[in-house]
C-alpha atoms as a PDB file:
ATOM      1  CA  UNK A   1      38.312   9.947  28.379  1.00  0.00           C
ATOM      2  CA  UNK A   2      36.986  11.544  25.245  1.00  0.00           C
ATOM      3  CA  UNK A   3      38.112  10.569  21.328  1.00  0.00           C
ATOM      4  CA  UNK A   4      38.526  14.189  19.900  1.00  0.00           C
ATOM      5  CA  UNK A   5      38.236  13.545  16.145  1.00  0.00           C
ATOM      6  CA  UNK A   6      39.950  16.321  13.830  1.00  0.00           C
ATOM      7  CA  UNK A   7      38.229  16.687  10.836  1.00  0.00           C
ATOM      8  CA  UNK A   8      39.327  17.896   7.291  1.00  0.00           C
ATOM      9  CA  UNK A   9      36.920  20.766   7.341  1.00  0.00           C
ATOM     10  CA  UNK A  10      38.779  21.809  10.613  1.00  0.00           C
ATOM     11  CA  UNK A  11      36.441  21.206  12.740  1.00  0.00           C
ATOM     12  CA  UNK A  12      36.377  18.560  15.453  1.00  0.00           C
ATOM     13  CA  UNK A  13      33.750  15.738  16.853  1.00  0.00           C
ATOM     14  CA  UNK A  14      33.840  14.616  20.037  1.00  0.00           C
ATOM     15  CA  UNK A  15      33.265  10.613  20.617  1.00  0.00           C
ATOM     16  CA  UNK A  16      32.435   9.227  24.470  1.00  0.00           C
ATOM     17  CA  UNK A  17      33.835   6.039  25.101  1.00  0.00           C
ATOM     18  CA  UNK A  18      36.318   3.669  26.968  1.00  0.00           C
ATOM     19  CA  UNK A  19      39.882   4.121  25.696  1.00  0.00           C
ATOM     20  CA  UNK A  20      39.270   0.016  24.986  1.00  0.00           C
ATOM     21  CA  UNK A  21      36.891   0.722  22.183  1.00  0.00           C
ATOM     22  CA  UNK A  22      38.321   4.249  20.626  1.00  0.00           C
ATOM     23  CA  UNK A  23      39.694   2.914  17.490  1.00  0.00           C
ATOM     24  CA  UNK A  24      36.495   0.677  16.926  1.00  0.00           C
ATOM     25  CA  UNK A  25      34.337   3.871  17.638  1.00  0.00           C
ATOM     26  CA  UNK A  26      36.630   6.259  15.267  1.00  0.00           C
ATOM     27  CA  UNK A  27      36.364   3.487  12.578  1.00  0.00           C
ATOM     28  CA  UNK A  28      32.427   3.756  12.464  1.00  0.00           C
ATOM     29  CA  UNK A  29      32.549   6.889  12.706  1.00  0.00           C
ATOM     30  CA  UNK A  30      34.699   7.227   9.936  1.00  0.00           C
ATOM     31  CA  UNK A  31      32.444   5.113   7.850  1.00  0.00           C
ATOM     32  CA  UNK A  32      29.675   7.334   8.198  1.00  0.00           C
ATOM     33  CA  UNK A  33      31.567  10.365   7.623  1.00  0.00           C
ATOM     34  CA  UNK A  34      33.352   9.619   4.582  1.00  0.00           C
ATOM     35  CA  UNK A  35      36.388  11.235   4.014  1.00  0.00           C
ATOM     36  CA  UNK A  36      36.091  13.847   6.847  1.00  0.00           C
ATOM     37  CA  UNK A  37      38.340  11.974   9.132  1.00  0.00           C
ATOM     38  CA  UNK A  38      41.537  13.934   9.420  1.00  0.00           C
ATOM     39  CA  UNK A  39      43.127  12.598  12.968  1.00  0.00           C
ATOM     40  CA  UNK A  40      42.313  11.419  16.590  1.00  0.00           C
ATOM     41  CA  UNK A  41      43.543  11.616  19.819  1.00  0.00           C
ATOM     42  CA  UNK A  42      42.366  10.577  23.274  1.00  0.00           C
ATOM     43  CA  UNK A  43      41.685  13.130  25.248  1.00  0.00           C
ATOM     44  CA  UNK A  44      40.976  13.432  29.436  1.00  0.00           C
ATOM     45  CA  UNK A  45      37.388  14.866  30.095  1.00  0.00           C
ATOM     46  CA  UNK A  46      39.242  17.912  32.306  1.00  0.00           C
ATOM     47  CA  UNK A  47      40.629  19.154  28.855  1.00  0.00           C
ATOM     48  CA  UNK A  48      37.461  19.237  27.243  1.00  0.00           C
ATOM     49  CA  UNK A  49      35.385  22.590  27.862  1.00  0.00           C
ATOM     50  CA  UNK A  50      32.550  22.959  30.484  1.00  0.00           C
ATOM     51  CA  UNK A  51      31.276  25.737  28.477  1.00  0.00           C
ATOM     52  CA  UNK A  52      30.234  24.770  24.398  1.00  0.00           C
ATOM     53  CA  UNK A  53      29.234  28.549  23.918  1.00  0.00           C
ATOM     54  CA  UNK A  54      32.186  28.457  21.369  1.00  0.00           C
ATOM     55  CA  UNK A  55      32.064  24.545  20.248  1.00  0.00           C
ATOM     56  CA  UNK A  56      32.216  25.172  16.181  1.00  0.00           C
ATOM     57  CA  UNK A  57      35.691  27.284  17.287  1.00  0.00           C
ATOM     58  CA  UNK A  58      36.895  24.398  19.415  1.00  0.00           C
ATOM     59  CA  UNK A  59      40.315  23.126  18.072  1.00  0.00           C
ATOM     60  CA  UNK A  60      42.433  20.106  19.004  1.00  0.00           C
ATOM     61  CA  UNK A  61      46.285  21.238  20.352  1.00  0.00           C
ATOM     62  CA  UNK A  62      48.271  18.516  21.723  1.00  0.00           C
ATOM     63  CA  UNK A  63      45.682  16.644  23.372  1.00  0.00           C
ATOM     64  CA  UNK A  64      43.464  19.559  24.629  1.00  0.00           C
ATOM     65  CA  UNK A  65      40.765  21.641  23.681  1.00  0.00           C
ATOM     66  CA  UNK A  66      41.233  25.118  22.848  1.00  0.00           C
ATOM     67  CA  UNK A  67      38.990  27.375  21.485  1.00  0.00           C
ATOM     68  CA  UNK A  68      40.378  29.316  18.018  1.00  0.00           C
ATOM     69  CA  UNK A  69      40.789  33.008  18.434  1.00  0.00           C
ATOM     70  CA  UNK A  70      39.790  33.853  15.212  1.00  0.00           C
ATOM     71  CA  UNK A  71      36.961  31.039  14.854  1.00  0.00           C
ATOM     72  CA  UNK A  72      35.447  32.543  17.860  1.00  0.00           C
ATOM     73  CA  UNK A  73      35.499  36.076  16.771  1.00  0.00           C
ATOM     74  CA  UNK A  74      33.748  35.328  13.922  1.00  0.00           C
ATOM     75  CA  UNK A  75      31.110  33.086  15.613  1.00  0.00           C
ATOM     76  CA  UNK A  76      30.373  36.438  18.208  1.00  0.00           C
ATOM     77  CA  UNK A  77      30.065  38.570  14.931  1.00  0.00           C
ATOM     78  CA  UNK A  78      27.806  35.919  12.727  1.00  0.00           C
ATOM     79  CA  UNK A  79      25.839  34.398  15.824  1.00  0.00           C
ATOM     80  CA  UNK A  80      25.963  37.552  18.543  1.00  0.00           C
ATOM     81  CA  UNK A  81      27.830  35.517  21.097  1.00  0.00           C
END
């Protein structure tokens, strides 16, 4: 199990840990990240991606991992994916 953090820049962060200690690990990570925390969700590892080609277009929907159409077409313009 994964803690997939939404942030308020849109993006997401991605915490490894036991479901026991998610909302002690989203709280420090909160507290370093000041204001960026947006949501959370647990997530299963099978709904995270194998491939991270397209990680800064990764979005959280529902409690999976998709990657964002137009996030990712701009990352294979900027970055020659």
């Amino acid at each position: 199990m994964a803690v997939v953090i939404t942030r308020q820049d849109g993006g997401i962060s991605i915490i490894n840990c036991d479901d026991a200690v998610a909302d002690e690990e989203v709280g420090k990570w909160a507290q370093s990240s000041a204001g960026q925390l947006d949501s959370y969700e647990l997530v299963p590892d099978k709904d995270i991606p194998a491939k991270d080609d397209y990680r800064d277009a990764w979005i959280l929907s529902g409690k999976k991992i998709e990657v964002d159409a137009t996030k990712a077409a701009k990352l294979k313009k900027d970055k020659g994916l």
